[in-house]
PDB file of N, CA and C in Angstrom:
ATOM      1  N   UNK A   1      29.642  -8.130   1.258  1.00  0.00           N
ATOM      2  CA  UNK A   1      28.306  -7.631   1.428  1.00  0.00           C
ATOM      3  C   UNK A   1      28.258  -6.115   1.280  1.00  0.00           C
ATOM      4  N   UNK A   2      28.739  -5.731   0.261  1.00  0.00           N
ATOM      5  CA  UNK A   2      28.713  -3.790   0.267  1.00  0.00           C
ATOM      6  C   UNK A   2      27.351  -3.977   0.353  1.00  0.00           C
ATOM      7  N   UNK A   3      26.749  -4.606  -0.193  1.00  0.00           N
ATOM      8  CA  UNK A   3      24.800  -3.325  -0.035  1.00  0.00           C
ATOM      9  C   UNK A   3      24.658  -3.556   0.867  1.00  0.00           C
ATOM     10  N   UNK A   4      25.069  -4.123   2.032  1.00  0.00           N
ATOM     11  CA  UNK A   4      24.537  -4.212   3.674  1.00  0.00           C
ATOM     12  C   UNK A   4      25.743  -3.104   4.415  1.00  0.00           C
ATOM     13  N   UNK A   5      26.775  -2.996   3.638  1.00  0.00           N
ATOM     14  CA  UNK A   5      27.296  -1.988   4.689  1.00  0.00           C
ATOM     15  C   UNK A   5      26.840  -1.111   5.537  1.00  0.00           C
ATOM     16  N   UNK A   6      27.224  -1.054   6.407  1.00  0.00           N
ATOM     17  CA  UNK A   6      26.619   0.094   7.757  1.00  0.00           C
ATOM     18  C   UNK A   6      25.596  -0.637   8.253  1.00  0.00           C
ATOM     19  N   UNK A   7      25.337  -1.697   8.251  1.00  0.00           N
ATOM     20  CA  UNK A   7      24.147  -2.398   8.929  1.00  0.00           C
ATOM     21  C   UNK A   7      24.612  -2.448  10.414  1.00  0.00           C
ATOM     22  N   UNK A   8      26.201  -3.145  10.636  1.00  0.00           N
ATOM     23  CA  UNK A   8      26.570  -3.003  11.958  1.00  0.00           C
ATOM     24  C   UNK A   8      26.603  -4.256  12.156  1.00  0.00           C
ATOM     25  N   UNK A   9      26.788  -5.316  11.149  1.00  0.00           N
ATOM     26  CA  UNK A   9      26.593  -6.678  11.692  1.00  0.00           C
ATOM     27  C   UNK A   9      27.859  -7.353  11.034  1.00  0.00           C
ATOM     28  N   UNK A  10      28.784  -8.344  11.766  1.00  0.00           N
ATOM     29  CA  UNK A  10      29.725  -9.051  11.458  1.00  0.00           C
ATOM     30  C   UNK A  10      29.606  -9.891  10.163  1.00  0.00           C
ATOM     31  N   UNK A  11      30.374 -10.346   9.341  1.00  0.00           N
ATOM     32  CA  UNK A  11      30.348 -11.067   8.318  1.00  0.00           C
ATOM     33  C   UNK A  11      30.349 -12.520   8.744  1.00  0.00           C
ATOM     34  N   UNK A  12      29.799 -13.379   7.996  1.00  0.00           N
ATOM     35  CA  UNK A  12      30.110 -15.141   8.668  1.00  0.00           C
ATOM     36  C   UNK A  12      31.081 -15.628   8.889  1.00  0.00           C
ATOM     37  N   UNK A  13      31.575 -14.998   7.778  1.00  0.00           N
ATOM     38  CA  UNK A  13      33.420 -15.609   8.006  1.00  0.00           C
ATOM     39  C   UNK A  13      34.377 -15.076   9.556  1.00  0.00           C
ATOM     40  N   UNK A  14      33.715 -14.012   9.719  1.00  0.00           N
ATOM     41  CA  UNK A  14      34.521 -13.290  11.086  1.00  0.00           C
ATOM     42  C   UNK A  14      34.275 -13.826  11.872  1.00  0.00           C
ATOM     43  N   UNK A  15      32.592 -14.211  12.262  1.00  0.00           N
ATOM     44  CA  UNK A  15      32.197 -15.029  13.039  1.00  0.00           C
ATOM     45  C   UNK A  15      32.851 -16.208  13.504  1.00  0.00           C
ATOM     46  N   UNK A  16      32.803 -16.926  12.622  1.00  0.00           N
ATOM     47  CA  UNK A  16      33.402 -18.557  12.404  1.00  0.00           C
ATOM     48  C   UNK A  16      34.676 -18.420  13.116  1.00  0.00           C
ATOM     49  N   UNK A  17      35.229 -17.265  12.548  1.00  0.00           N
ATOM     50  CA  UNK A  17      36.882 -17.665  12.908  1.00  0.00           C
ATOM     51  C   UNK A  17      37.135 -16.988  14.184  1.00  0.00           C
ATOM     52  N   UNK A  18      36.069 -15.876  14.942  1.00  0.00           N
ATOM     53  CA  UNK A  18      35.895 -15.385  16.236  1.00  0.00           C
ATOM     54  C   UNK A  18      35.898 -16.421  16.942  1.00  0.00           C
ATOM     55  N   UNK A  19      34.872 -17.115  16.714  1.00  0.00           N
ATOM     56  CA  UNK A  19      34.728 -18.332  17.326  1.00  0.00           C
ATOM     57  C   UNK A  19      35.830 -19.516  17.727  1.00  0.00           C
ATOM     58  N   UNK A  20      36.761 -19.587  16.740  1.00  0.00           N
ATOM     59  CA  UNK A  20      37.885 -20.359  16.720  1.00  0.00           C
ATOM     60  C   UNK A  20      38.782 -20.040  17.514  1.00  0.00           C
ATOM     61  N   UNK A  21      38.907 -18.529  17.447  1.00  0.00           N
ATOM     62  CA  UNK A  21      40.093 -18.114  18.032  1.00  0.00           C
ATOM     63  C   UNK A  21      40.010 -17.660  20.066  1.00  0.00           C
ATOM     64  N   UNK A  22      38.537 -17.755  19.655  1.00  0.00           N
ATOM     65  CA  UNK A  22      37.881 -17.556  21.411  1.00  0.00           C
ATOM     66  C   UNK A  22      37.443 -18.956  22.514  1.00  0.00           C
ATOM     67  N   UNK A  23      37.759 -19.822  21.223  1.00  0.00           N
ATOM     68  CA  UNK A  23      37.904 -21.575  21.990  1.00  0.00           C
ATOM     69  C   UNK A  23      36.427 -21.408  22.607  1.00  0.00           C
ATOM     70  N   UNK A  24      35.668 -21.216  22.195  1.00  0.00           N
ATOM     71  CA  UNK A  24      34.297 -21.112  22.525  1.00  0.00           C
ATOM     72  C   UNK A  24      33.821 -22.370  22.482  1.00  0.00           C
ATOM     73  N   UNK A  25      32.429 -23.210  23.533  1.00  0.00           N
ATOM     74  CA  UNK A  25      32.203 -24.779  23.300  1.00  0.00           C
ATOM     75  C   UNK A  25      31.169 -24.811  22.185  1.00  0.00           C
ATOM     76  N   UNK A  26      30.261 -23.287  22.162  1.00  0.00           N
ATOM     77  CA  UNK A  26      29.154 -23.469  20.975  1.00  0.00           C
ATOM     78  C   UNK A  26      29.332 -22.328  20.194  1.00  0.00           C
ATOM     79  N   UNK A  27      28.415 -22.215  18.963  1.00  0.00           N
ATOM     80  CA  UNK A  27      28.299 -21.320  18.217  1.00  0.00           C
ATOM     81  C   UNK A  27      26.875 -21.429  17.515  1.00  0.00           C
ATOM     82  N   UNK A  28      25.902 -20.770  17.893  1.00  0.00           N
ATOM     83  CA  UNK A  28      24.535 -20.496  17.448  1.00  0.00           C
ATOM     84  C   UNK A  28      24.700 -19.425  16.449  1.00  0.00           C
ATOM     85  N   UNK A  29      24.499 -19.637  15.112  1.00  0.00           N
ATOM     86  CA  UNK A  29      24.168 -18.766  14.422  1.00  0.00           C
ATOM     87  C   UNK A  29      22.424 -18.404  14.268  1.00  0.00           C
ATOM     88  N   UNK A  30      21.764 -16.975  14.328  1.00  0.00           N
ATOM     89  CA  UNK A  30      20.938 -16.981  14.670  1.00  0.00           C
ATOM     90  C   UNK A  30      20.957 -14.866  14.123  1.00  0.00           C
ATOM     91  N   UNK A  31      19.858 -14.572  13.660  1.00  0.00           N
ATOM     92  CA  UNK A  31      19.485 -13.574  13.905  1.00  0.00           C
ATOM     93  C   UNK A  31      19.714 -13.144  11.975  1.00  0.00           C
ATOM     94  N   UNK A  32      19.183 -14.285  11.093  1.00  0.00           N
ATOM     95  CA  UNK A  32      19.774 -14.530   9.892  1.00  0.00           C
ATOM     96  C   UNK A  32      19.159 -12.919   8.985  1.00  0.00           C
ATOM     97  N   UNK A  33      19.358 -12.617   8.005  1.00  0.00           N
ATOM     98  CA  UNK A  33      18.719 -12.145   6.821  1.00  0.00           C
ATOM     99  C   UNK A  33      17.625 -12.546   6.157  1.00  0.00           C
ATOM    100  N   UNK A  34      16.419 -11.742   6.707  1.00  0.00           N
ATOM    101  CA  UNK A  34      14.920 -12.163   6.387  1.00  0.00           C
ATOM    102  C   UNK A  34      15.456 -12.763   4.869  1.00  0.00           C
ATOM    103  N   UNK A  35      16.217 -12.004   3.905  1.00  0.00           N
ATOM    104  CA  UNK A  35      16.435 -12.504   2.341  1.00  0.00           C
ATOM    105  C   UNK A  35      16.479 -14.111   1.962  1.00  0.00           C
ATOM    106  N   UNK A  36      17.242 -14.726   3.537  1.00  0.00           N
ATOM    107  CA  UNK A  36      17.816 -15.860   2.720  1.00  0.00           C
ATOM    108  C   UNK A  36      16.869 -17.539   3.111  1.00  0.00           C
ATOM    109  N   UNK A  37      17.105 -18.143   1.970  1.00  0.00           N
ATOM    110  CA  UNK A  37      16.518 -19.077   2.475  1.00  0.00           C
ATOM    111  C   UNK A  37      16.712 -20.298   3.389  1.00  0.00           C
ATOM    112  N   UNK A  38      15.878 -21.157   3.501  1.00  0.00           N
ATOM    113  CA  UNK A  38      16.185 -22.241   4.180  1.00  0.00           C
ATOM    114  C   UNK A  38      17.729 -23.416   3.756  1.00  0.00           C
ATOM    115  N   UNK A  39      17.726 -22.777   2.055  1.00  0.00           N
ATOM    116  CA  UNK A  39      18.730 -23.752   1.686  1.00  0.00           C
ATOM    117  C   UNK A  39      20.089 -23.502   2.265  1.00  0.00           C
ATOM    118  N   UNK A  40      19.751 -21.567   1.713  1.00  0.00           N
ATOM    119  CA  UNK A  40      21.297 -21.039   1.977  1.00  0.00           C
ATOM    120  C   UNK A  40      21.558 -21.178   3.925  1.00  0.00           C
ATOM    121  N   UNK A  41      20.769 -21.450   4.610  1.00  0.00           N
ATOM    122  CA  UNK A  41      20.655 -21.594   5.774  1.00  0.00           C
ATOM    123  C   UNK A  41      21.604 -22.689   6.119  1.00  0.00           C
ATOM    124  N   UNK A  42      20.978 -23.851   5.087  1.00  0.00           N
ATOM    125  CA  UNK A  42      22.035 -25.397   5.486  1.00  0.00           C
ATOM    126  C   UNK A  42      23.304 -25.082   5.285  1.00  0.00           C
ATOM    127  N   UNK A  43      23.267 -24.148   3.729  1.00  0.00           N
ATOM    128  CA  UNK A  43      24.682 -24.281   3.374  1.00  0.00           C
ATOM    129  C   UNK A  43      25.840 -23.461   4.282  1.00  0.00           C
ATOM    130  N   UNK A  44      25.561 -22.754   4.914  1.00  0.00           N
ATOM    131  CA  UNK A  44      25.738 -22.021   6.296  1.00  0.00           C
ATOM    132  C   UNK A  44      26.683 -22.866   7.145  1.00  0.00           C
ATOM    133  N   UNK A  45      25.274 -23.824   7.634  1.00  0.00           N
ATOM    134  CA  UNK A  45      25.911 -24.832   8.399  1.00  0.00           C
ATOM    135  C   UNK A  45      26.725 -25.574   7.900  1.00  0.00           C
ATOM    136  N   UNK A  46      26.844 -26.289   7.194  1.00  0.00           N
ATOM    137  CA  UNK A  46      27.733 -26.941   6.347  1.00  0.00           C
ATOM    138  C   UNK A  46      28.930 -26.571   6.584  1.00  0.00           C
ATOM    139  N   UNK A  47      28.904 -24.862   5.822  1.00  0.00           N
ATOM    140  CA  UNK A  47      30.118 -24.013   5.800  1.00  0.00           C
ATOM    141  C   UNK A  47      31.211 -23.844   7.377  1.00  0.00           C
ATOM    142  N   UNK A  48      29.655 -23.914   8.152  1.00  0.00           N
ATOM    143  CA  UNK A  48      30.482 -23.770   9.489  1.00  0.00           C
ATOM    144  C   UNK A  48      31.589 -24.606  10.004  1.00  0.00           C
ATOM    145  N   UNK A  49      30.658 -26.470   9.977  1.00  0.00           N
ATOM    146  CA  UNK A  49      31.258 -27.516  10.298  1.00  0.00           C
ATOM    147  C   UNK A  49      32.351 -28.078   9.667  1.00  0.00           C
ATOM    148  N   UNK A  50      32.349 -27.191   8.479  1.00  0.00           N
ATOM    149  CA  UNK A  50      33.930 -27.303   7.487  1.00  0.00           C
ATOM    150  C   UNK A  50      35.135 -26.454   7.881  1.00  0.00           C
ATOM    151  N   UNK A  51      34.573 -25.494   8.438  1.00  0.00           N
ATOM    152  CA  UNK A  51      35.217 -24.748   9.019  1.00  0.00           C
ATOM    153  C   UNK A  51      35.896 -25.028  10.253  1.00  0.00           C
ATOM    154  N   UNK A  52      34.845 -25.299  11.590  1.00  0.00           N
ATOM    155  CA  UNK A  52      36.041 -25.772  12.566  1.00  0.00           C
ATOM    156  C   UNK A  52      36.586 -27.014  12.243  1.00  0.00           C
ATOM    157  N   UNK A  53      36.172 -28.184  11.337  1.00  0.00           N
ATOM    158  CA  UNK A  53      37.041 -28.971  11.265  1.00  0.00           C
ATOM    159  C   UNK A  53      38.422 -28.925  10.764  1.00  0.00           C
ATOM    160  N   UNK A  54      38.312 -28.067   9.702  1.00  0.00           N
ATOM    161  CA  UNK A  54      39.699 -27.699   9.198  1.00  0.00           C
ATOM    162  C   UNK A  54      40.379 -27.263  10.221  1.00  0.00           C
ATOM    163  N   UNK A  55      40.091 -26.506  11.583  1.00  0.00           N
ATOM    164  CA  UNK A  55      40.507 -25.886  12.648  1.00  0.00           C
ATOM    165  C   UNK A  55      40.823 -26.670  14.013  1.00  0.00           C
ATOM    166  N   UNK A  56      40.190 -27.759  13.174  1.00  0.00           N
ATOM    167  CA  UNK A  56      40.636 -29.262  14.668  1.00  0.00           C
ATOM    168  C   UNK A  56      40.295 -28.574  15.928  1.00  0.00           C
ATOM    169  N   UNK A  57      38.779 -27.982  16.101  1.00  0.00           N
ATOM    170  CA  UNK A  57      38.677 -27.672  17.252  1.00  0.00           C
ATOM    171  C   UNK A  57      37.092 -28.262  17.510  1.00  0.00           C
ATOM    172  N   UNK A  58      36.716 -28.888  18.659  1.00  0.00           N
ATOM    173  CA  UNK A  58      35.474 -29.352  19.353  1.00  0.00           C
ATOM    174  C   UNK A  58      34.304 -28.780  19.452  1.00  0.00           C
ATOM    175  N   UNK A  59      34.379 -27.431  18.813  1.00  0.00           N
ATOM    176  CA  UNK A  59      33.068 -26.239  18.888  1.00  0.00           C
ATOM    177  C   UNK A  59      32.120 -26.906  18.141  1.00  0.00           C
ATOM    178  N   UNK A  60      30.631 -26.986  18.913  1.00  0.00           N
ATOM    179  CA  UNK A  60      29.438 -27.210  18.127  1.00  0.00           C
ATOM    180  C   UNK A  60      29.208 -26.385  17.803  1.00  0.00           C
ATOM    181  N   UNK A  61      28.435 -26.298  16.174  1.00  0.00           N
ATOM    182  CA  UNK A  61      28.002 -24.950  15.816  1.00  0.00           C
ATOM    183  C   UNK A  61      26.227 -25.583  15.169  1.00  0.00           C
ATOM    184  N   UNK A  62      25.648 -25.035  15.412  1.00  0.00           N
ATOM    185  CA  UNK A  62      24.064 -25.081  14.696  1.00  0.00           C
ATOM    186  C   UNK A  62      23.503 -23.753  14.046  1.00  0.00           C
ATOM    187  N   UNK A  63      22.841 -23.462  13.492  1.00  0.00           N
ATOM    188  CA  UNK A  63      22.262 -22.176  12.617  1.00  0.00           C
ATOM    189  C   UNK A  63      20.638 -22.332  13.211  1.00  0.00           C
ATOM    190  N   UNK A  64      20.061 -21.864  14.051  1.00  0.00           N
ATOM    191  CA  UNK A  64      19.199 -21.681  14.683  1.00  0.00           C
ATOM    192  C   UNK A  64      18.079 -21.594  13.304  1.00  0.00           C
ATOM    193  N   UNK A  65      16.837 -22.322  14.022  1.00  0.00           N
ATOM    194  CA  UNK A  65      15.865 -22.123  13.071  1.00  0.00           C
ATOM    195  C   UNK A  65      14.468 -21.354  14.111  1.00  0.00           C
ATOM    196  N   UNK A  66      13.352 -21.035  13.254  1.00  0.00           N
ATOM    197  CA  UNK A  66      12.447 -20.253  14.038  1.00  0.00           C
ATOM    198  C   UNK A  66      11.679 -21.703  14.596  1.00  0.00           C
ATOM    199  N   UNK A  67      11.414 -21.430  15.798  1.00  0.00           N
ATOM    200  CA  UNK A  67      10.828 -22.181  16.828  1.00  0.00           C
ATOM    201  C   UNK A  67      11.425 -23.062  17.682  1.00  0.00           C
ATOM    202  N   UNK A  68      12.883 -23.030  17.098  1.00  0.00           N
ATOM    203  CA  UNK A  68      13.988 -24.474  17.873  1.00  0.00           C
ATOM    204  C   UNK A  68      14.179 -23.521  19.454  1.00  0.00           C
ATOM    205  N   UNK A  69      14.532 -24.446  20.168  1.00  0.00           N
ATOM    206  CA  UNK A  69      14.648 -24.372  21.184  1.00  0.00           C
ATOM    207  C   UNK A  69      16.097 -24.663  21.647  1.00  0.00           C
ATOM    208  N   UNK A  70      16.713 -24.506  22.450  1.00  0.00           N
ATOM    209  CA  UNK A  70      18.392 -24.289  22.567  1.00  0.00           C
ATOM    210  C   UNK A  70      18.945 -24.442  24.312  1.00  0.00           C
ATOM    211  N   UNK A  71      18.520 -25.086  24.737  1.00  0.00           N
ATOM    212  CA  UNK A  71      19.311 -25.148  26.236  1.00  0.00           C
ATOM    213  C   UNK A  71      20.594 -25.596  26.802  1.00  0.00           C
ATOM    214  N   UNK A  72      21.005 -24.848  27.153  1.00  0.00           N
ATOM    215  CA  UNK A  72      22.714 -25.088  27.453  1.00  0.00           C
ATOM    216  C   UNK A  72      22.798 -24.915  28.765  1.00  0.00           C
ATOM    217  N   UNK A  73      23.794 -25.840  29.575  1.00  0.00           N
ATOM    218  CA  UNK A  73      23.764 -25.820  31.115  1.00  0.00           C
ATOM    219  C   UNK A  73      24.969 -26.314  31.618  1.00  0.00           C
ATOM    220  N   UNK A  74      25.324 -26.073  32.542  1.00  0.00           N
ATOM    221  CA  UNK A  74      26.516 -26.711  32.878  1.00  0.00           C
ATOM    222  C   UNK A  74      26.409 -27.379  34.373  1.00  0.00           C
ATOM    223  N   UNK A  75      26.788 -28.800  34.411  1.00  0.00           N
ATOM    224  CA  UNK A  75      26.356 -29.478  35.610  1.00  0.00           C
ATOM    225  C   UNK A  75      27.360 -28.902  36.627  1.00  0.00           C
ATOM    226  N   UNK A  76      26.531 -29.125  37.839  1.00  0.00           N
ATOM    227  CA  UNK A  76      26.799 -28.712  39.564  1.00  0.00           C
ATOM    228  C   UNK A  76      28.386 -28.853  39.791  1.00  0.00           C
ATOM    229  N   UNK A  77      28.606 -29.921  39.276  1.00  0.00           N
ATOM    230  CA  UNK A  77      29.956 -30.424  40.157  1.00  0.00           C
ATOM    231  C   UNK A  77      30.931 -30.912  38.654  1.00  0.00           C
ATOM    232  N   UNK A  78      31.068 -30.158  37.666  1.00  0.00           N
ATOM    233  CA  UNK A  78      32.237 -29.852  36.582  1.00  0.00           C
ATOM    234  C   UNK A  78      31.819 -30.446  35.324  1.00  0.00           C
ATOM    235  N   UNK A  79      32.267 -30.793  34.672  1.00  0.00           N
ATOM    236  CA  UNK A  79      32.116 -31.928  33.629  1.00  0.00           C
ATOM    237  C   UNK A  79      31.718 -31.139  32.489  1.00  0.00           C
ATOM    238  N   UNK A  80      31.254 -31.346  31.230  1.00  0.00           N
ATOM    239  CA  UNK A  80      31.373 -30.819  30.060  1.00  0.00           C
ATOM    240  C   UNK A  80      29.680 -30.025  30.205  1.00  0.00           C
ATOM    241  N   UNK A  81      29.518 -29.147  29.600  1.00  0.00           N
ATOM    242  CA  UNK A  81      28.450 -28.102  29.399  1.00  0.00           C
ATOM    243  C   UNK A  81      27.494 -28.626  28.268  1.00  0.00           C
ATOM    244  N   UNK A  82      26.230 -29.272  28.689  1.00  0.00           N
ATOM    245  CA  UNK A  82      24.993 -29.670  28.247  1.00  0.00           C
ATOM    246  C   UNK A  82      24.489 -28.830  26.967  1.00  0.00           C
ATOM    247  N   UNK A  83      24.506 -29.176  25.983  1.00  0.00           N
ATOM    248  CA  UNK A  83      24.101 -28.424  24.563  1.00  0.00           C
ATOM    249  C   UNK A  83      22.793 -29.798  24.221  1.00  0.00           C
ATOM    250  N   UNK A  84      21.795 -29.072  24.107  1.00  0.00           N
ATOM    251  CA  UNK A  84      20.492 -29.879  23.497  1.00  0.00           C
ATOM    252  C   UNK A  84      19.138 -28.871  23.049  1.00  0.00           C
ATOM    253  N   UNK A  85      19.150 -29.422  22.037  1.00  0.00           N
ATOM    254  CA  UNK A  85      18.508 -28.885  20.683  1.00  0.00           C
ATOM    255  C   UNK A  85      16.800 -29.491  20.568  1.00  0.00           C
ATOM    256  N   UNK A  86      16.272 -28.956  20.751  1.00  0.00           N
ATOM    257  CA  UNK A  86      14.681 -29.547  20.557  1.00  0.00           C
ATOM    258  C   UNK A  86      13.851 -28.452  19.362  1.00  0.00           C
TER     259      UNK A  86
END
């Protein structure tokens, strides 16, 4: 991305693999490039879920869209951390 240099914002690929290496349970991509579209959006995701799979790791990842809604929680007494998407 040279014509975005100095913007101050991570590349996808760094992301992805931040993510991998920080055993993180989610990964919201979100805060996209007014430029791109809805397609390159999927292909994103796509890219992502190819990604930790090659990485054999359990991380959900979604690419946030405008108006979705995102609640994550983690129950009282242990158990796995609530990810649901509306």
């Amino acid at each position: 991305m040279p014509h975005k240099h100095g913007w101050g914002h991570s590349l996808i690929s760094q992301v992805r693999q931040l993510a991998v290496d920080a055993e993180i349970g989610a990964l919201v991509m979100f805060h996209h490039d007014p430029d791109r579209t809805d397609a390159q959006l999927d292909e994103i995701q796509i890219e992502n879920e190819r990604h930790l799979k090659s990485h054999r790791t359990p991380i959900r990842s979604v690419v946030a869209a405008e108006g979705m809604q995102i609640k994550v929680s983690k129950p009282v007494f242990g158990g796995d951390t609530i990810f649901s998407i509306s």
